[in-house]
N, C-alpha and C. Protein backbone atom coordinates (compact mmCIF):
# COMPACT_ATOMS: atom_id res chain seq x y z
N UNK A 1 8.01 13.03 4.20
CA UNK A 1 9.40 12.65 4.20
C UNK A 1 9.93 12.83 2.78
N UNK A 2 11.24 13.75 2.59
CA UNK A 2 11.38 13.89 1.24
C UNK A 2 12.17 13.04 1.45
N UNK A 3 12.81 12.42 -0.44
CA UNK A 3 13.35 11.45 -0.59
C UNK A 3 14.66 11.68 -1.71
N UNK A 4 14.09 13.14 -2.14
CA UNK A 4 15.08 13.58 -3.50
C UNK A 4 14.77 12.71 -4.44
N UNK A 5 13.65 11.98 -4.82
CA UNK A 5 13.64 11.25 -6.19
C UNK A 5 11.90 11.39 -6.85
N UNK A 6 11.62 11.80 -7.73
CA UNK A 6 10.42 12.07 -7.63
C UNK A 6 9.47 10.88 -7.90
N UNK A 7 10.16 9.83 -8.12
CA UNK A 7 9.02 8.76 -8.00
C UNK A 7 9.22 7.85 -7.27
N UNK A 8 9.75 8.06 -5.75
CA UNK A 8 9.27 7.29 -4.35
C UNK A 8 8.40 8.06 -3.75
N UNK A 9 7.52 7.90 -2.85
CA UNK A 9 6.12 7.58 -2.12
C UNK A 9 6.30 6.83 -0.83
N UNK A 10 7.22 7.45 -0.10
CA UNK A 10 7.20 6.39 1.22
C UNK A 10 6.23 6.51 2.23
N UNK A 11 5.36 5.58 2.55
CA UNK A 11 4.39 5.65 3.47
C UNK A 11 4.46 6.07 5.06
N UNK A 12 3.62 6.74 5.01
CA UNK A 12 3.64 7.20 6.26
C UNK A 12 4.20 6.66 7.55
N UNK A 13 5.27 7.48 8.41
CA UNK A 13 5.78 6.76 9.53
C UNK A 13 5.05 7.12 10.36
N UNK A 14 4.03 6.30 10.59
CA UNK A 14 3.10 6.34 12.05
C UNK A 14 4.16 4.52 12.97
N UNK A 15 3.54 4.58 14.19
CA UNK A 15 3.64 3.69 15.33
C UNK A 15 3.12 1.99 14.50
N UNK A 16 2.06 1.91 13.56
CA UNK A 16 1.74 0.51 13.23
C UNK A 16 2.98 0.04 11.95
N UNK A 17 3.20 1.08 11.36
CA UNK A 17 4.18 0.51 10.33
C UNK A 17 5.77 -0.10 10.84
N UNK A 18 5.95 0.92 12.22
CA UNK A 18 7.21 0.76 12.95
C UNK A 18 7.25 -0.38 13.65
N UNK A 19 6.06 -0.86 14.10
CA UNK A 19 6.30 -2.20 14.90
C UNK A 19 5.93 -3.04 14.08
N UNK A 20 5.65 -3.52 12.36
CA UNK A 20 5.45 -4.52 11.77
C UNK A 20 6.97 -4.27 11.90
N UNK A 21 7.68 -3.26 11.35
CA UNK A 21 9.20 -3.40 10.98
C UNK A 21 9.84 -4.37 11.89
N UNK A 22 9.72 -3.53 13.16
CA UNK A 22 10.78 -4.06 14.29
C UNK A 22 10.19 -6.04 14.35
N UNK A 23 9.05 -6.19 13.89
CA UNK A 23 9.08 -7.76 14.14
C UNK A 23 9.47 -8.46 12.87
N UNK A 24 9.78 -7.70 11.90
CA UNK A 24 10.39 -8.39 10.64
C UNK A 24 11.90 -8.62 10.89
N UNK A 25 12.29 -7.24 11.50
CA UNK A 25 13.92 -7.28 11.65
C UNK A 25 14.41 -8.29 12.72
N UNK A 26 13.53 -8.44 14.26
CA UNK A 26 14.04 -9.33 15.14
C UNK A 26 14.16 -10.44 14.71
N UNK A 27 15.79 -10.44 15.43
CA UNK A 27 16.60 -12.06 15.29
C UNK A 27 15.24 -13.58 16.13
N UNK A 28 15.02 -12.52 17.27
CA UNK A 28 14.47 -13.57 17.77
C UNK A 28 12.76 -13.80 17.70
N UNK A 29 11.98 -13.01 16.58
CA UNK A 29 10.98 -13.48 16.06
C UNK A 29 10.69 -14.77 15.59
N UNK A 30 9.21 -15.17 15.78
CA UNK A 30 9.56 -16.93 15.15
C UNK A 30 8.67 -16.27 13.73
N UNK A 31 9.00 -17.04 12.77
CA UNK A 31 8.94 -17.67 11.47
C UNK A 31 7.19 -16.46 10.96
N UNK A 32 6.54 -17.18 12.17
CA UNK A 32 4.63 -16.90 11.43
C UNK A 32 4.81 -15.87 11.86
N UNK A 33 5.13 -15.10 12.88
CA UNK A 33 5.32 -13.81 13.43
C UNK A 33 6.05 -12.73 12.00
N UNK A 34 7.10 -13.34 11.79
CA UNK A 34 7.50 -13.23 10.50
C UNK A 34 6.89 -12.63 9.13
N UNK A 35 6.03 -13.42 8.85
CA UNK A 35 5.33 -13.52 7.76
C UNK A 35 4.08 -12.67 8.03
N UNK A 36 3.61 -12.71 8.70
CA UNK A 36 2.36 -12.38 9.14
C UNK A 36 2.80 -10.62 9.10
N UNK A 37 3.38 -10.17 9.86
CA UNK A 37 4.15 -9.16 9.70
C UNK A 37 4.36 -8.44 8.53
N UNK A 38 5.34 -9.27 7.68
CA UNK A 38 5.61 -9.14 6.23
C UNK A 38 4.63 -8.51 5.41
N UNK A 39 3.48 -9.69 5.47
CA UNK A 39 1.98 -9.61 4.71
C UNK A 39 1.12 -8.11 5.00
N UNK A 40 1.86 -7.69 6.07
CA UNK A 40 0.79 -6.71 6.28
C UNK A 40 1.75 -4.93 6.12
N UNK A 41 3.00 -5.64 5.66
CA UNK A 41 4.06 -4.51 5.11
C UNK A 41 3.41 -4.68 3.51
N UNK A 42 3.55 -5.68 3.12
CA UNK A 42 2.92 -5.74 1.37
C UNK A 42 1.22 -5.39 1.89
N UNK A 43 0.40 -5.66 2.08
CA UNK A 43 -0.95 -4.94 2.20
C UNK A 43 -0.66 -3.40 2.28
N UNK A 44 -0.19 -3.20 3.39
CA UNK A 44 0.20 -1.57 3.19
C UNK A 44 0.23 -0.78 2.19
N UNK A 45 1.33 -1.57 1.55
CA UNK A 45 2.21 -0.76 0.36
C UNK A 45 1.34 -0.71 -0.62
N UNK A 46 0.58 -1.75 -1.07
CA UNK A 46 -0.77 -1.69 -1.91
C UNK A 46 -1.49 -1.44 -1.65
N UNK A 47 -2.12 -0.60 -0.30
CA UNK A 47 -3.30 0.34 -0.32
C UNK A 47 -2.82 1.23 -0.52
N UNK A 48 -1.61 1.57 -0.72
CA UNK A 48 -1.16 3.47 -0.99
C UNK A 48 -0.82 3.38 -2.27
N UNK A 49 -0.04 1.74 -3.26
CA UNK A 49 0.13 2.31 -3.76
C UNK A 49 -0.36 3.28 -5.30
N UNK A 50 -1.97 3.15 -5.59
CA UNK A 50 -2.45 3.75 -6.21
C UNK A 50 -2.97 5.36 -5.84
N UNK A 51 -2.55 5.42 -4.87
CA UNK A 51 -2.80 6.94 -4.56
C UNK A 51 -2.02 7.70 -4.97
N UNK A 52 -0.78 7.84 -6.00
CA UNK A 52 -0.14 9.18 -6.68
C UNK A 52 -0.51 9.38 -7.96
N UNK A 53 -1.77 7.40 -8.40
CA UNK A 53 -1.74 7.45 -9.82
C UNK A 53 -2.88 8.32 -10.44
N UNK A 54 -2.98 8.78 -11.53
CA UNK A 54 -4.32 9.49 -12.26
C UNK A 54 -5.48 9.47 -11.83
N UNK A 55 -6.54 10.35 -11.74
CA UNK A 55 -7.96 9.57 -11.82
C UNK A 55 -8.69 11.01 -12.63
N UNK A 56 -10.04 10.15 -13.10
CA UNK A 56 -10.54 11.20 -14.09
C UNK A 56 -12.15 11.25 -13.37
N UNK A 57 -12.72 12.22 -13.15
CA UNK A 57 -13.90 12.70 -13.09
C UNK A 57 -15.01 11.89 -14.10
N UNK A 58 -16.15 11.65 -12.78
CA UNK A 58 -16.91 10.67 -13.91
C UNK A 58 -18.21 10.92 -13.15
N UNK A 59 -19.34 11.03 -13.46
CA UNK A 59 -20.60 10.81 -13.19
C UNK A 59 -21.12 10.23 -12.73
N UNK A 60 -21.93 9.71 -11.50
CA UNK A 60 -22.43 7.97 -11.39
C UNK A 60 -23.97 8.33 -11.09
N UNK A 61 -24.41 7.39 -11.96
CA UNK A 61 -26.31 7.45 -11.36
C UNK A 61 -26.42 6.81 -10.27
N UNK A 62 -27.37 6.49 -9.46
CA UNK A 62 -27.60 5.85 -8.13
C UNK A 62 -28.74 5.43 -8.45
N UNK A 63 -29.74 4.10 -8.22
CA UNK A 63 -30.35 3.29 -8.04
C UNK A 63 -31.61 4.29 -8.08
N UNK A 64 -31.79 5.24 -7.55
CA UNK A 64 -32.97 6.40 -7.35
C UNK A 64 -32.65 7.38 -8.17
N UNK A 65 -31.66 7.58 -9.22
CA UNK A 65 -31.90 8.77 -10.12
C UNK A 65 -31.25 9.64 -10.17
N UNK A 66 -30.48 9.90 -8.89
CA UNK A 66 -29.51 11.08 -8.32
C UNK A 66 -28.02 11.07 -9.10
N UNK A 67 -27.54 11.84 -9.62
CA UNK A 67 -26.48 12.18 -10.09
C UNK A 67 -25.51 12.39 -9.17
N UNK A 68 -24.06 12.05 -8.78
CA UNK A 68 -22.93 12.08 -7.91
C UNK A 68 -21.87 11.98 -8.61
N UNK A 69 -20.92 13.01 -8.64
CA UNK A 69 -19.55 13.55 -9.37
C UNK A 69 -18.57 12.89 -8.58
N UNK A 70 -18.29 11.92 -9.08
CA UNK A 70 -16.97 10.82 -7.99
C UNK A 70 -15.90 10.92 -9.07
N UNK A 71 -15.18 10.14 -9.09
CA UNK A 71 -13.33 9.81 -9.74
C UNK A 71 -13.48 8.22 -9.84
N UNK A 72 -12.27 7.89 -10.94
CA UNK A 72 -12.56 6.36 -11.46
C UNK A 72 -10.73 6.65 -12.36
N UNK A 73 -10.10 5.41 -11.50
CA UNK A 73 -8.94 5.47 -11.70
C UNK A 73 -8.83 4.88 -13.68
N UNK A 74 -8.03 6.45 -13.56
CA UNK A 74 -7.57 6.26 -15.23
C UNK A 74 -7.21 4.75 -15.54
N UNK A 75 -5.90 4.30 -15.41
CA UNK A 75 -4.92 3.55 -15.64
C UNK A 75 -5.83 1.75 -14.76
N UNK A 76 -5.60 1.08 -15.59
CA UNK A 76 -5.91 -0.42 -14.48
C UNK A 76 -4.73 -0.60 -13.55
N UNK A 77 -4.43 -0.51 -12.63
CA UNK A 77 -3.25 -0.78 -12.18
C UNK A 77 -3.43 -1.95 -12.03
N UNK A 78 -2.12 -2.89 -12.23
CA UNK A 78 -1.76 -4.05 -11.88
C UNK A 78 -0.37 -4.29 -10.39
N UNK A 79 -0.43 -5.09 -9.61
CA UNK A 79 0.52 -5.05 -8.76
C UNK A 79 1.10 -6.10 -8.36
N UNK A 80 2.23 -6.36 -8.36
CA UNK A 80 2.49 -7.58 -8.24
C UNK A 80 4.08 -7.22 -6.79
N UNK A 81 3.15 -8.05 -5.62
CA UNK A 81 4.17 -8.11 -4.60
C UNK A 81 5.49 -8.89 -4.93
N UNK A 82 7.08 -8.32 -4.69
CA UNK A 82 8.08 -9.52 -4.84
C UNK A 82 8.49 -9.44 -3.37
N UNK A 83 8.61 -10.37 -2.64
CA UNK A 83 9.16 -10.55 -1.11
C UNK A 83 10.44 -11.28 -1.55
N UNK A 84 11.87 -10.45 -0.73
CA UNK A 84 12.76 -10.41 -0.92
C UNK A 84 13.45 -12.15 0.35
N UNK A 85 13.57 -12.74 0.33
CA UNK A 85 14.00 -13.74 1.62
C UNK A 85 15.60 -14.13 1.91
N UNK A 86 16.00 -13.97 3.20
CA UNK A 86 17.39 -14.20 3.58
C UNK A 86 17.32 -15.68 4.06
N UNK A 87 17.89 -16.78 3.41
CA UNK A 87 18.36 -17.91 3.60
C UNK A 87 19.23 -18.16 4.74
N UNK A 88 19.31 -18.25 5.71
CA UNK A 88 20.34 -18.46 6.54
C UNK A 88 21.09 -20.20 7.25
């Protein structure tokens, strides 16, 4: 999905992201339905969102000796969820 801005990343529109939506947006959802929902829109968003950031090539030994060429994220990312709430 393009977005015209080069630093949004909108996650994939599959069927599980669409029905957390639709139970965030219903009027007539209760409260934990709500949240629960919510929580798993912020989980989402923080499993993807280190996937556009850096990573650098690194070496790893294994317990038996064997050498394996994996990746090890440059940057520490830090993340901090803000949940937005309508008072009504």
């Amino acid at each position: 999905m393009a977005t015209g801005h080069h630093n949004v990343h909108p996650l994939p529109q599959t069927d599980r992201p669409r029905a957390t939506h639709t139970v965030i947006r219903d009027r007539a959802a209760s409260r934990a339905a709500s949240v629960s929902s919510s929580r798993r829109v912020v989980r989402l968003l923080l499993a993807s969102a280190p996937d556009p950031l850096p990573f650098d090539k690194q070496e790893v030994v294994t317990p038996i000796g064997e050498t394996l060429d994996r990746v090890k994220s440059t940057p520490n990312p830090c993340a901090v969820p803000v949940i937005r709430c309508v008072v009504r």
